[in-house]
PDB file of N, CA and C in Angstrom:
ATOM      1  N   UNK A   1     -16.757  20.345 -53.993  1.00  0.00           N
ATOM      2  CA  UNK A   1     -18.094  20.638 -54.425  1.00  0.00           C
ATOM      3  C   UNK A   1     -18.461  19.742 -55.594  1.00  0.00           C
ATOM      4  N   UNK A   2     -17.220  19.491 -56.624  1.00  0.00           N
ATOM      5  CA  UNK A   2     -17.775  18.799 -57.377  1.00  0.00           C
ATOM      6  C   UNK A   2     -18.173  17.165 -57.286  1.00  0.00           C
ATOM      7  N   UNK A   3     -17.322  16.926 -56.075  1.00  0.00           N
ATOM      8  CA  UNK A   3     -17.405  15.381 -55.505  1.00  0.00           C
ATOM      9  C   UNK A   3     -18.546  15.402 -54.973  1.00  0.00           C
ATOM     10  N   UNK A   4     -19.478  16.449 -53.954  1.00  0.00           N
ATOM     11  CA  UNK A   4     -20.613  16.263 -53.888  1.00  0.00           C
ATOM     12  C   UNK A   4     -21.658  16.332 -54.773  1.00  0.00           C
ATOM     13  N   UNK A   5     -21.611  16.964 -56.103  1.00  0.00           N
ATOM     14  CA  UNK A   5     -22.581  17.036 -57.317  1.00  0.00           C
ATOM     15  C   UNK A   5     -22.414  15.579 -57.542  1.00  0.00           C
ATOM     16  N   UNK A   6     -21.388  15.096 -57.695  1.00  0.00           N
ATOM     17  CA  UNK A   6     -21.136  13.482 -58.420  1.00  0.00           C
ATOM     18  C   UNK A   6     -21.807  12.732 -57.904  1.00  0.00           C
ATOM     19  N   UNK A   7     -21.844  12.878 -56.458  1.00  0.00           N
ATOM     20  CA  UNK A   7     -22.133  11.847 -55.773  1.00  0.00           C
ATOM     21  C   UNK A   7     -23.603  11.770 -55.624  1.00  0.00           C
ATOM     22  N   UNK A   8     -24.345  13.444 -55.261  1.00  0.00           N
ATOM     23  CA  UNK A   8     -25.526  13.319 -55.364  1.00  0.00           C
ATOM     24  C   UNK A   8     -25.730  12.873 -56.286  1.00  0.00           C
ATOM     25  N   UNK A   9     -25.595  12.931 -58.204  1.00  0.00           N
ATOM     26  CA  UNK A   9     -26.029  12.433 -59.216  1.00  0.00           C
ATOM     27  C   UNK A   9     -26.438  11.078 -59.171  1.00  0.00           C
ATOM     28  N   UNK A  10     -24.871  10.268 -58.684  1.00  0.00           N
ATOM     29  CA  UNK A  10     -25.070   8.921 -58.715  1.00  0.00           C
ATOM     30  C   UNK A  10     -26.110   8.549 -57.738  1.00  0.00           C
ATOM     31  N   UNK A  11     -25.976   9.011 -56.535  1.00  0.00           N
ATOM     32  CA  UNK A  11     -27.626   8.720 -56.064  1.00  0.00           C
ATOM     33  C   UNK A  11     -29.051   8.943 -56.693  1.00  0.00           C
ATOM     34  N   UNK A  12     -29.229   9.626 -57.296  1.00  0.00           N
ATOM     35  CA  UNK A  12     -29.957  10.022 -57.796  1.00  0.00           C
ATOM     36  C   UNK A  12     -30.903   9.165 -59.172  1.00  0.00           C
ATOM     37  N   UNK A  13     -29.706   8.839 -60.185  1.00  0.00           N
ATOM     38  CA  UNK A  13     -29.710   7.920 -60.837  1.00  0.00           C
ATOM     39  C   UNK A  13     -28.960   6.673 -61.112  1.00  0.00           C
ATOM     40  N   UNK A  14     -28.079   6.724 -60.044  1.00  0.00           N
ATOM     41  CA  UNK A  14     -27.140   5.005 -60.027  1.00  0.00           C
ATOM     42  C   UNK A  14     -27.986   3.872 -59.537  1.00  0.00           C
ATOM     43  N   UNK A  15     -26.947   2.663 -59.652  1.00  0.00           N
ATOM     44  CA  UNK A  15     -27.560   1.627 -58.557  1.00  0.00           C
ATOM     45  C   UNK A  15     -27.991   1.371 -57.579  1.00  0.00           C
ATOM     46  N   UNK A  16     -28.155   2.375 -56.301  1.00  0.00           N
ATOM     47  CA  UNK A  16     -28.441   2.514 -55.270  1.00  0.00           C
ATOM     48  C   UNK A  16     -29.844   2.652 -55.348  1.00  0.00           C
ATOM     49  N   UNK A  17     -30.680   2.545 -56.118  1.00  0.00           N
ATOM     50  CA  UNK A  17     -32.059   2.847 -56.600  1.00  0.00           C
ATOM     51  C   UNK A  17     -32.902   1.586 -55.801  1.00  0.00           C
ATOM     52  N   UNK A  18     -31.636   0.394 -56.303  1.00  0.00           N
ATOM     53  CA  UNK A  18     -32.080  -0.802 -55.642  1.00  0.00           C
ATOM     54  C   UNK A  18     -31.745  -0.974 -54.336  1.00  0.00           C
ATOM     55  N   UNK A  19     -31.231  -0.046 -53.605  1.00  0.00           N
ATOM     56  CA  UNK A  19     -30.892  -0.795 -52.521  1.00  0.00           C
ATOM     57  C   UNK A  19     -32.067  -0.585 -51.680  1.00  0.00           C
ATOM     58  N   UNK A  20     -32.167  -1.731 -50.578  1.00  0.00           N
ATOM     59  CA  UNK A  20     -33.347  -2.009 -49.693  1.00  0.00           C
ATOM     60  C   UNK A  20     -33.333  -2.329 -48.427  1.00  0.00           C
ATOM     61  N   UNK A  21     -34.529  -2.383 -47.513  1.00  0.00           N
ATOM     62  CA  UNK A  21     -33.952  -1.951 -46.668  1.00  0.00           C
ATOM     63  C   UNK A  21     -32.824  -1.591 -45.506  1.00  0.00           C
ATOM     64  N   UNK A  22     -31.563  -1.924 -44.494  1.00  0.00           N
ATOM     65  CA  UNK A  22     -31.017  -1.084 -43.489  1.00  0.00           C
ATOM     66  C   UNK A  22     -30.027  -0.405 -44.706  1.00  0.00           C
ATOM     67  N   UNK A  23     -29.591  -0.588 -46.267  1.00  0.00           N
ATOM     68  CA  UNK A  23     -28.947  -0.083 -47.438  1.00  0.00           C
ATOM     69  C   UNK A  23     -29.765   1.494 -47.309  1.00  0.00           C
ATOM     70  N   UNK A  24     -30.686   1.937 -47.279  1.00  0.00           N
ATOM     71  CA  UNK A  24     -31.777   2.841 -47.463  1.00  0.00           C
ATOM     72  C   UNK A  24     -31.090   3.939 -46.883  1.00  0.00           C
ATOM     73  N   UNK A  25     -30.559   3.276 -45.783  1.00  0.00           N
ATOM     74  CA  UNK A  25     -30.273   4.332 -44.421  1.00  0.00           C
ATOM     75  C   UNK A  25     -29.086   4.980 -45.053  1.00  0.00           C
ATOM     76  N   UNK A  26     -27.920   3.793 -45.656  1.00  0.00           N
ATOM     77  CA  UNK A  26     -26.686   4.227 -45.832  1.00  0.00           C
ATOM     78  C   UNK A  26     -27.095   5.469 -47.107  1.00  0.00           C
ATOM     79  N   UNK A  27     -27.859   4.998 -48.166  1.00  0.00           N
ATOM     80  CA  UNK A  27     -28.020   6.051 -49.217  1.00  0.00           C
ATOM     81  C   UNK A  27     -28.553   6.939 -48.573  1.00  0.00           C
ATOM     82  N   UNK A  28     -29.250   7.230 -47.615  1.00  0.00           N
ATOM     83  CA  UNK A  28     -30.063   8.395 -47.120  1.00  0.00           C
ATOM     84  C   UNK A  28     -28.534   9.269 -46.267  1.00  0.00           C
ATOM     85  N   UNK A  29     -27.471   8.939 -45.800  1.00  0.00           N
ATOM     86  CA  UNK A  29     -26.644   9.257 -45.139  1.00  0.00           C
ATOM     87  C   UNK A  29     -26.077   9.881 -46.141  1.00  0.00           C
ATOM     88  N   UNK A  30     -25.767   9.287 -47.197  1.00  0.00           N
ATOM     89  CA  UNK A  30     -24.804   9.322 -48.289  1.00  0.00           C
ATOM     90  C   UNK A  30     -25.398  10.770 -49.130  1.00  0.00           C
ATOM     91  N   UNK A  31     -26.760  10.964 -49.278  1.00  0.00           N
ATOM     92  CA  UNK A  31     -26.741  12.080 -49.661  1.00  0.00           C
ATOM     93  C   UNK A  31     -27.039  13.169 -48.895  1.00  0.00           C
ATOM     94  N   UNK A  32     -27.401  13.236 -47.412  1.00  0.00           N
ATOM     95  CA  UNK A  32     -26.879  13.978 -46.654  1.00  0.00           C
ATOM     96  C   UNK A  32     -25.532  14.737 -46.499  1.00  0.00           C
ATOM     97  N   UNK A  33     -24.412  13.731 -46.590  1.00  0.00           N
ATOM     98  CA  UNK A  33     -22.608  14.015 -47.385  1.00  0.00           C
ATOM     99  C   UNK A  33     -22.738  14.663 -48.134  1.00  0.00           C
ATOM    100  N   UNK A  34     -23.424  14.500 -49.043  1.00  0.00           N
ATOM    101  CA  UNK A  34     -22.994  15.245 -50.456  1.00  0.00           C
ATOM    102  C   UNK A  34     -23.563  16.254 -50.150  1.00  0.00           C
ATOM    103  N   UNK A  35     -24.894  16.867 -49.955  1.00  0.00           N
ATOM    104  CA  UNK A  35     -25.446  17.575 -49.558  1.00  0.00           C
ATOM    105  C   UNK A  35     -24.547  18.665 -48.728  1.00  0.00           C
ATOM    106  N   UNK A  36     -24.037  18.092 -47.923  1.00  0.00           N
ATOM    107  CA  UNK A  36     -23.293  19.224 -46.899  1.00  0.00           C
ATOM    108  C   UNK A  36     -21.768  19.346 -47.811  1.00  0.00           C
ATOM    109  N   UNK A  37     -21.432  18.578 -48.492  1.00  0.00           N
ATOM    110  CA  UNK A  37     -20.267  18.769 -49.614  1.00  0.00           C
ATOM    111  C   UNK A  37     -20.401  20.363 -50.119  1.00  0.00           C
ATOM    112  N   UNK A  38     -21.384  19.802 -51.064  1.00  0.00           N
ATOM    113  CA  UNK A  38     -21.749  20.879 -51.957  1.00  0.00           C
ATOM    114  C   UNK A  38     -22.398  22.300 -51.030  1.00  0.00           C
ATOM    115  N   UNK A  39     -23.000  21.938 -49.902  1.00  0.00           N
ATOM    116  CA  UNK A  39     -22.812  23.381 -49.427  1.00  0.00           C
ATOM    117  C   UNK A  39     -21.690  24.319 -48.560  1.00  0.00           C
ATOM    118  N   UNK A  40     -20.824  23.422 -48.293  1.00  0.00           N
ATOM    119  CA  UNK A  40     -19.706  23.822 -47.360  1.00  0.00           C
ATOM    120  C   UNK A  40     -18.573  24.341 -48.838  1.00  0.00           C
ATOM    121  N   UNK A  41     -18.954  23.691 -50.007  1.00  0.00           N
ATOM    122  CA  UNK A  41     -17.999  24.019 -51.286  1.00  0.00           C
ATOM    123  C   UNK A  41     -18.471  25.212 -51.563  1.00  0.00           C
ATOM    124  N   UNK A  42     -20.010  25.577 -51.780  1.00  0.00           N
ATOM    125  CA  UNK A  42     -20.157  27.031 -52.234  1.00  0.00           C
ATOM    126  C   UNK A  42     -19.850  28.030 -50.857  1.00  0.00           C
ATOM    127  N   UNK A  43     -19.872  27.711 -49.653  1.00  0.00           N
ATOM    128  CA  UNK A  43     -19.384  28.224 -48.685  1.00  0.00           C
ATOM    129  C   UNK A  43     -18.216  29.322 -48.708  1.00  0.00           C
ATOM    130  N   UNK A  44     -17.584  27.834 -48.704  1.00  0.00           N
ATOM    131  CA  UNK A  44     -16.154  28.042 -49.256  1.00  0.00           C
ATOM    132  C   UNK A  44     -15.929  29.184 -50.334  1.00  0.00           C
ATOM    133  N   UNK A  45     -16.468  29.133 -51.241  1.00  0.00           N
ATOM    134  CA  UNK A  45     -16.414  29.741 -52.436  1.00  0.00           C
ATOM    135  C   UNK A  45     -16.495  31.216 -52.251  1.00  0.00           C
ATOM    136  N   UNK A  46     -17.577  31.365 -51.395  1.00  0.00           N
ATOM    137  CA  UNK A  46     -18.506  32.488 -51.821  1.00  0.00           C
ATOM    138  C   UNK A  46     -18.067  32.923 -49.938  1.00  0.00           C
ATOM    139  N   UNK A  47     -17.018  33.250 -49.626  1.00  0.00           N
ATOM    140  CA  UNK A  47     -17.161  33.280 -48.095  1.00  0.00           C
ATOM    141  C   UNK A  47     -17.167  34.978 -48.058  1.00  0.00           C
ATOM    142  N   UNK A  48     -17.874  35.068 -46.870  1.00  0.00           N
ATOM    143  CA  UNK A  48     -18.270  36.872 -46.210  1.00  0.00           C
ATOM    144  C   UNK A  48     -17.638  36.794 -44.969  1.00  0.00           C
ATOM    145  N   UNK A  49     -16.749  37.055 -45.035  1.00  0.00           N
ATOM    146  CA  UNK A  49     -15.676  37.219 -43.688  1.00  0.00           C
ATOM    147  C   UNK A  49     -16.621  38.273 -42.527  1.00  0.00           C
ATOM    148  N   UNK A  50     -16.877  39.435 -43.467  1.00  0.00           N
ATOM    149  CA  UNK A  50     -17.843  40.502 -42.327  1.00  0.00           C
ATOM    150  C   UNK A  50     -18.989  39.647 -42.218  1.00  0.00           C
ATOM    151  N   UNK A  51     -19.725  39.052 -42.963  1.00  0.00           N
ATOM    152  CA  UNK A  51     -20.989  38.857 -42.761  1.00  0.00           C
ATOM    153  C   UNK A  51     -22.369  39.571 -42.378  1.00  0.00           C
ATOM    154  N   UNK A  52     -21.967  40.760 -43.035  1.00  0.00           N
ATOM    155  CA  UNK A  52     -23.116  41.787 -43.614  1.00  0.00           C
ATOM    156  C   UNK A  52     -24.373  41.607 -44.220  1.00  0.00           C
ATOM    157  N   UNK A  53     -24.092  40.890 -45.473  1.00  0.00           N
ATOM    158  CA  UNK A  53     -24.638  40.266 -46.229  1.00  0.00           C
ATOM    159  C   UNK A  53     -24.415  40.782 -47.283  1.00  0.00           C
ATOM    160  N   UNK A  54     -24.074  42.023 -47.720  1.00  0.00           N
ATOM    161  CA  UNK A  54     -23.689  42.871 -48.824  1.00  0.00           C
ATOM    162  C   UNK A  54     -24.869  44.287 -48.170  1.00  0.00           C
ATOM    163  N   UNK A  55     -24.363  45.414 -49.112  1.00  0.00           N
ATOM    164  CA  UNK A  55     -25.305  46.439 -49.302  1.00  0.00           C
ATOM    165  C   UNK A  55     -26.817  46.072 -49.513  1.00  0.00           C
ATOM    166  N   UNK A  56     -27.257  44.907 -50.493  1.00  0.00           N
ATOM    167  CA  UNK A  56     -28.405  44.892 -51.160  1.00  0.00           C
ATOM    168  C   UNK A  56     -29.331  44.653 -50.045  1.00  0.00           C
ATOM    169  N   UNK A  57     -28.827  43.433 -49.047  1.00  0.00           N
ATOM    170  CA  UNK A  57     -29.589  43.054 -48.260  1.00  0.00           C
ATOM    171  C   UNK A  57     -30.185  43.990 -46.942  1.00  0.00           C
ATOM    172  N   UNK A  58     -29.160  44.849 -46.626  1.00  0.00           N
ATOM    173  CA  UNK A  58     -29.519  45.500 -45.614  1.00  0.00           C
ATOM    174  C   UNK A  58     -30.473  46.959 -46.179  1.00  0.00           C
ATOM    175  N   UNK A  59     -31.176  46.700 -47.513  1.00  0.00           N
ATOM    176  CA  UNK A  59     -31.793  47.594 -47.688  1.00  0.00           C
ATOM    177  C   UNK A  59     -33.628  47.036 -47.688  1.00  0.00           C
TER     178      UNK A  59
END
């Protein structure tokens, strides 16, 4: 999870700012990765084996 925070960051504000066009695609891929990083990490984290959702929700 934290390799995907990093990575989104550096996209975000790294050198890749410059990259142009078929580069575009790779950064657009690249934070797609991270993207699914960081959600498969809180996934991970936070997993509901029943998948209930808890008490709160089913009210």
């Amino acid at each position: 999870m934290a390799a995907g925070i990093a990575c989104a960051a550096w996209l975000a504000f790294g050198p890749p700012q410059d990259w142009e066009g078929p580069m575009r695609y790779v950064r657009f891929a690249l934070g797609l990765a991270s993207t699914g990083a960081i959600t498969g990490g809180a996934r991970l984290i936070f997993w509901d084996p029943q998948g209930d959702g808890g008490a709160a929700v089913a009210e």
